[in-house]
N, C-alpha and C. Protein backbone atom coordinates (compact mmCIF):
# COMPACT_ATOMS: atom_id res chain seq x y z
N UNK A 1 -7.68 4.70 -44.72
CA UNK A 1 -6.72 4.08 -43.83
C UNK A 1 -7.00 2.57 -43.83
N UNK A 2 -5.64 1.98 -43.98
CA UNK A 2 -5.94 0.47 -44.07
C UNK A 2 -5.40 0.12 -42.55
N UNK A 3 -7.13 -1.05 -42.10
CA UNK A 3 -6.83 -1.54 -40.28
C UNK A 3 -5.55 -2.99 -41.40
N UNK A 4 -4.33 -3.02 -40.53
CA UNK A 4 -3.53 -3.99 -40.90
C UNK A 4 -3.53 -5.15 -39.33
N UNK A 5 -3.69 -5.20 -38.36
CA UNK A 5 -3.57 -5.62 -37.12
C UNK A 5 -4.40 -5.24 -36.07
N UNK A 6 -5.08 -5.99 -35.01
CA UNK A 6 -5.96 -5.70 -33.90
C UNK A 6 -5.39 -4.56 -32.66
N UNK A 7 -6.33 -3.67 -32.57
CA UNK A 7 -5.51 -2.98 -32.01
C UNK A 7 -6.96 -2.41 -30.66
N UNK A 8 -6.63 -1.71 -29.62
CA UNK A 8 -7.55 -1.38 -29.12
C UNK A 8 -7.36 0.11 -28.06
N UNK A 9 -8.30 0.65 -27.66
CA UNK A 9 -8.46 1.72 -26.88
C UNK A 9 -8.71 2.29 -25.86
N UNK A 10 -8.97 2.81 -24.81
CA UNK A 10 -9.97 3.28 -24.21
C UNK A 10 -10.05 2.26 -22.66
N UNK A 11 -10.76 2.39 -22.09
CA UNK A 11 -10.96 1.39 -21.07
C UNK A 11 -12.00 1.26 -20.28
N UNK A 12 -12.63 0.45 -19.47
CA UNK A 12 -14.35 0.13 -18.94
C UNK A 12 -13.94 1.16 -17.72
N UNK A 13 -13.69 1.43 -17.67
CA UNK A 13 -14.65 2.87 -16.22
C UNK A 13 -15.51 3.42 -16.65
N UNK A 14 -16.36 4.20 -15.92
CA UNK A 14 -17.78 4.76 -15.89
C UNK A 14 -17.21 6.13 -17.07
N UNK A 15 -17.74 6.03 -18.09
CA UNK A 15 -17.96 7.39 -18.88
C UNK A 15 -16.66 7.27 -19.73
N UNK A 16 -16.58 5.55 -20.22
CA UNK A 16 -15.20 6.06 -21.00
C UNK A 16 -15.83 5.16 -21.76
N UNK A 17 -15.15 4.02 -23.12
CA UNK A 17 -15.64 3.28 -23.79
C UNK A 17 -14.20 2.57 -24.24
N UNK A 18 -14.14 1.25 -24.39
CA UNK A 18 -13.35 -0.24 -24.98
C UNK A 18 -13.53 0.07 -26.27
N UNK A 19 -12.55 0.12 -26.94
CA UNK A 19 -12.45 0.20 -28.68
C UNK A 19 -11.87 -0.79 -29.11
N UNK A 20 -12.18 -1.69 -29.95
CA UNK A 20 -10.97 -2.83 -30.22
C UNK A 20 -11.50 -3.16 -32.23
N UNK A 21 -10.18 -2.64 -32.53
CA UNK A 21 -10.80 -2.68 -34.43
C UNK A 21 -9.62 -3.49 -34.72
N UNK A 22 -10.39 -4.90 -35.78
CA UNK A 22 -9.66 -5.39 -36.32
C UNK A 22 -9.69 -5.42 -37.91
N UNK A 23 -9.02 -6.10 -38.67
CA UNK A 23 -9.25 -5.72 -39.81
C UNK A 23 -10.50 -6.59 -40.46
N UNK A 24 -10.91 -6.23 -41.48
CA UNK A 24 -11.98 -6.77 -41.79
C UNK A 24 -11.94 -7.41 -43.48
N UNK A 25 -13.52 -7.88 -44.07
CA UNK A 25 -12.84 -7.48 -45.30
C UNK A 25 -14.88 -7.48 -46.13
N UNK A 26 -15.47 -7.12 -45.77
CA UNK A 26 -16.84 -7.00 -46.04
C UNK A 26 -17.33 -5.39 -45.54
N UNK A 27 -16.90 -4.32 -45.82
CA UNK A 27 -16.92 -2.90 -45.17
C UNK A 27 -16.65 -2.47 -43.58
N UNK A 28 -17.50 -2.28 -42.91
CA UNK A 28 -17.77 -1.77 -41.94
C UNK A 28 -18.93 -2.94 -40.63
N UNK A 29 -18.17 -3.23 -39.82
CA UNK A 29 -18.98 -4.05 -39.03
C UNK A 29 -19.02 -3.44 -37.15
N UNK A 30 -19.19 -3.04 -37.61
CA UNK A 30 -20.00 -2.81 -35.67
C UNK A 30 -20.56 -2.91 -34.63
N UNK A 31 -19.90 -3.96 -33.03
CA UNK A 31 -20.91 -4.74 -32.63
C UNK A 31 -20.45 -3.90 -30.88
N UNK A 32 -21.86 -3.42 -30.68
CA UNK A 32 -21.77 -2.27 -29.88
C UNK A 32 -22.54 -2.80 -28.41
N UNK A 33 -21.40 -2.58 -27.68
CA UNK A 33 -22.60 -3.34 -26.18
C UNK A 33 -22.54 -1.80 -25.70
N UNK A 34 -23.74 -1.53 -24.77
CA UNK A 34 -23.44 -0.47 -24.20
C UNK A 34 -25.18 -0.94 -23.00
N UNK A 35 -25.02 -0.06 -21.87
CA UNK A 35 -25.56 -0.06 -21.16
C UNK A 35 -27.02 0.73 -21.22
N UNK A 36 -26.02 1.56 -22.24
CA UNK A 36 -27.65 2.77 -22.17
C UNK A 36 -27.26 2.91 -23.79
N UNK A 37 -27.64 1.44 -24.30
CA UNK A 37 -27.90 1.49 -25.83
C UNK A 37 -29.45 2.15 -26.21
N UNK A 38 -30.53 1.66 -25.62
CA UNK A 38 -31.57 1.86 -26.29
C UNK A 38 -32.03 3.82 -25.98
N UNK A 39 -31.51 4.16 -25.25
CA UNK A 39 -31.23 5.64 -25.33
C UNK A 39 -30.14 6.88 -25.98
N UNK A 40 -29.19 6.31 -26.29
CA UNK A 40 -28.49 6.67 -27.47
C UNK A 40 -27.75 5.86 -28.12
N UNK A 41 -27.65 4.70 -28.24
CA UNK A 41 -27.27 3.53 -29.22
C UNK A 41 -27.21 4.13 -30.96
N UNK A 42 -28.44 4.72 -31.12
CA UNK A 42 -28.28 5.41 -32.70
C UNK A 42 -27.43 6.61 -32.79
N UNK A 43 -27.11 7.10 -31.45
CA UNK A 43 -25.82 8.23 -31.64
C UNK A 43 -24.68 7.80 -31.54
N UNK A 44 -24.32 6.85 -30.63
CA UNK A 44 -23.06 5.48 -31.00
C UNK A 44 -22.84 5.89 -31.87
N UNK A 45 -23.56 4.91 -32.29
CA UNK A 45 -23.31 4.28 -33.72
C UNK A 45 -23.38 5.19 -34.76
N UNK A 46 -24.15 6.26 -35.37
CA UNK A 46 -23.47 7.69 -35.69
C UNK A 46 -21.96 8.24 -35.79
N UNK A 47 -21.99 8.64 -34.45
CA UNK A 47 -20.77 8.77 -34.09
C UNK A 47 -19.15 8.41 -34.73
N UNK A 48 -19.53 6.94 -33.96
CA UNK A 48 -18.18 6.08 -34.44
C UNK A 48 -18.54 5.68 -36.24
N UNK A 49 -19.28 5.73 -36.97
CA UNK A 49 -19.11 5.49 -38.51
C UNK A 49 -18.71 6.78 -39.26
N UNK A 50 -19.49 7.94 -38.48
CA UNK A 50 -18.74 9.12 -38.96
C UNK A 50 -17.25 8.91 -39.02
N UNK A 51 -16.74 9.21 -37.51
CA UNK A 51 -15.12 8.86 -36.99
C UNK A 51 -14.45 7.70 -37.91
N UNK A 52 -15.33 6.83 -38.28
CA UNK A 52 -14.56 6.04 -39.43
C UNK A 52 -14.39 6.35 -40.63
N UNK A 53 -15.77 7.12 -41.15
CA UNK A 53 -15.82 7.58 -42.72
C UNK A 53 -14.33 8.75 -43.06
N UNK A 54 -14.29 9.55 -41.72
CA UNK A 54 -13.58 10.64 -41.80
C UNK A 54 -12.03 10.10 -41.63
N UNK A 55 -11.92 8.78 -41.22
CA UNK A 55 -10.22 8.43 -41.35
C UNK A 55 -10.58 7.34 -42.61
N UNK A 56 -11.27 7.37 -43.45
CA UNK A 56 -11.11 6.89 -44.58
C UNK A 56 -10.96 4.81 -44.65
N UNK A 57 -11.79 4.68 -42.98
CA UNK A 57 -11.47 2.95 -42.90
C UNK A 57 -12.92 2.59 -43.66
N UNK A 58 -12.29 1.53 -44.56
CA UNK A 58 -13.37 0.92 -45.31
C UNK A 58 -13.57 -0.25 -44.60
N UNK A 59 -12.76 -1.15 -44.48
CA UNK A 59 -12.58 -2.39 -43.80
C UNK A 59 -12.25 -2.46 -43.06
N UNK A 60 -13.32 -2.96 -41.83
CA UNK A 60 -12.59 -3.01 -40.47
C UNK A 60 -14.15 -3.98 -39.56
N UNK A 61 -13.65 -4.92 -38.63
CA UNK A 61 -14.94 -5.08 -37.33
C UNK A 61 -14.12 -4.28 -36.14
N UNK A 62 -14.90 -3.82 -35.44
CA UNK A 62 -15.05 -2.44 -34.84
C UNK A 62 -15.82 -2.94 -33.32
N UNK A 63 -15.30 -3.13 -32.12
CA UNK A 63 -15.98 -4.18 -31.23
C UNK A 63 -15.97 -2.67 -30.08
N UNK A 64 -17.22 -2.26 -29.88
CA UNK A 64 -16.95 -1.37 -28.37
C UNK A 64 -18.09 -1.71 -27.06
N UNK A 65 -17.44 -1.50 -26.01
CA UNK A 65 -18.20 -1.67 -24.68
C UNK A 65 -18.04 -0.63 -24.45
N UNK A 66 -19.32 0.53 -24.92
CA UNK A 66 -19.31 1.90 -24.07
C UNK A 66 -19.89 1.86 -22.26
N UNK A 67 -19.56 2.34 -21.80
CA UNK A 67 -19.98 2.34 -20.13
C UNK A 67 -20.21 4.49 -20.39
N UNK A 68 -20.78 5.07 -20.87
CA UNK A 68 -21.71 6.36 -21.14
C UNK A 68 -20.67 7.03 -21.56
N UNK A 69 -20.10 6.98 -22.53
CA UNK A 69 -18.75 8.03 -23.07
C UNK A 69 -19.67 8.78 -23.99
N UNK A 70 -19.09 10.25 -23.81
CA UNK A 70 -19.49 11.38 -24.57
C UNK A 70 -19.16 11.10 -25.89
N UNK A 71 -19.67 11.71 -26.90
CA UNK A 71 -19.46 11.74 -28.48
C UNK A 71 -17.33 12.08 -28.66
N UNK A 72 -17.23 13.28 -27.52
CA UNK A 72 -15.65 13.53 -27.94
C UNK A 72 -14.71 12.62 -27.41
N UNK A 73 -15.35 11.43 -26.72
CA UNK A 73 -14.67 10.50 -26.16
C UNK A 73 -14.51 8.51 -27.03
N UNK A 74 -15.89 9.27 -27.88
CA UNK A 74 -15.69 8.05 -28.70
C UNK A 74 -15.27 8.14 -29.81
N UNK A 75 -15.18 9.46 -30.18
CA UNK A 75 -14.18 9.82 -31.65
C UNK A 75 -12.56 9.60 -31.16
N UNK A 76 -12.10 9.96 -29.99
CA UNK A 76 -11.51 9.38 -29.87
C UNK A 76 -10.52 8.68 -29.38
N UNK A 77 -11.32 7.88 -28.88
CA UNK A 77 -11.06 6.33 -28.77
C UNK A 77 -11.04 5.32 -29.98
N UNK A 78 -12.26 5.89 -31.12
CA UNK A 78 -11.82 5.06 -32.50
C UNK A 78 -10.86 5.46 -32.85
N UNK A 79 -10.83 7.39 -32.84
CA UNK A 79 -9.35 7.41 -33.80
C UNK A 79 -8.22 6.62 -33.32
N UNK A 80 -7.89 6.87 -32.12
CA UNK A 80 -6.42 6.16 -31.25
C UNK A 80 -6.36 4.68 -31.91
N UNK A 81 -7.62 4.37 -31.79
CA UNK A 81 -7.61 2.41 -31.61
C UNK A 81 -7.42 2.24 -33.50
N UNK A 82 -7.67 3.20 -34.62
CA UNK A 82 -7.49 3.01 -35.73
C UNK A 82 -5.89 3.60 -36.48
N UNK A 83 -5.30 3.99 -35.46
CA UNK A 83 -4.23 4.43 -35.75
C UNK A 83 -3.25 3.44 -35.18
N UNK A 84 -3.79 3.45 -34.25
CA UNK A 84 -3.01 2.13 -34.12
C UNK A 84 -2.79 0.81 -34.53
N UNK A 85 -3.73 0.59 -35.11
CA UNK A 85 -4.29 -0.47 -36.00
C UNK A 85 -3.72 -0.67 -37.21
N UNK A 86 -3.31 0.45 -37.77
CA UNK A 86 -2.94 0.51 -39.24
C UNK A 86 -1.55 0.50 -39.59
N UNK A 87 -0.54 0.53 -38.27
CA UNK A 87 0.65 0.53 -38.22
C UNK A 87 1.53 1.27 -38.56
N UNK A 88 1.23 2.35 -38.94
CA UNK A 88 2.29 3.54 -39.22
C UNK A 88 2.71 3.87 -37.39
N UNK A 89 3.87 4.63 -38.23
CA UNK A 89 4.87 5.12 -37.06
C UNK A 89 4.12 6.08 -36.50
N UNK A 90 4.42 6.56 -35.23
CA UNK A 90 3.88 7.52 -34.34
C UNK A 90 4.14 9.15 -34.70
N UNK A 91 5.44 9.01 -35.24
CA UNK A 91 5.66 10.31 -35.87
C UNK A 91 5.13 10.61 -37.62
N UNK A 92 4.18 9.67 -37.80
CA UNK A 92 3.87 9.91 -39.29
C UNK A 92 2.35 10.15 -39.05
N UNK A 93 1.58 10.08 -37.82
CA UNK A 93 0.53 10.40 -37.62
C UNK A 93 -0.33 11.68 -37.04
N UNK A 94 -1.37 12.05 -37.66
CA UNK A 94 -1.86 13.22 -37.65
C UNK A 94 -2.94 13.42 -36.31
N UNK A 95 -2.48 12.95 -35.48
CA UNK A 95 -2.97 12.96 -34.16
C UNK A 95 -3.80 14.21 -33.90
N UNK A 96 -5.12 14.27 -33.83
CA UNK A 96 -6.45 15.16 -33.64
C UNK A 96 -6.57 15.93 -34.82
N UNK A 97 -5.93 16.08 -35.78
CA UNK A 97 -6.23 16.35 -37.30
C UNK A 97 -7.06 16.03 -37.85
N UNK A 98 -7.13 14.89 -37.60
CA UNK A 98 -8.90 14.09 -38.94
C UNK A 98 -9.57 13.68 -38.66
N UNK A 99 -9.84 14.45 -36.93
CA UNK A 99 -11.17 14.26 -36.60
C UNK A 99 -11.91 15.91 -36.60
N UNK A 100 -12.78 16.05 -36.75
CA UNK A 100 -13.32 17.74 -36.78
C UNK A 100 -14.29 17.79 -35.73
């Protein structure tokens, strides 16, 4: 999936997470604030590169403020914020399909 435009997700309340992907052009960039990084920060970040590998984004910076969102809340929030990003129509998208 090509990111064509900035697009974003999700929102700062307690247990949700800010997604905001723009396009990129050096792979994959990820700059992750979170509160309770140093306790699962490496599952973040897991997480959301999986959720990227699996919609096929090569290029993209990838900006999130998690406030403690579950793993099924940050898949997606990338997917939404990368679908939206890429600009296809709403009816051409495979909405909870390509994430597993």
């Amino acid at each position: 999936m090509e990111i064509k435009k900035p697009a974003a997700a999700g929102t700062l309340e307690s247990s949700d997470c800010m997604v905001t992907v723009e396009p990129g052009e050096n792979g994959i960039e990820l700059d992750l604030e979170s509160a309770v990084i140093r306790q699962y920060g490496r599952q973040i970040r897991k997480v959301t590169l999986e959720t990227l590998e699996r919609l096929n984004v090569t290029n993209a910076y990838v900006h999130m403020v998690d406030k403690g969102a579950l793993d099924c809340t940050i898949k997606a929030r990338v997917e939404c914020a990368c679908y939206r990003a890429s600009g296809e129509k709403q009816e051409n998208l495979p909405w909870g399909g390509a994430i597993q």
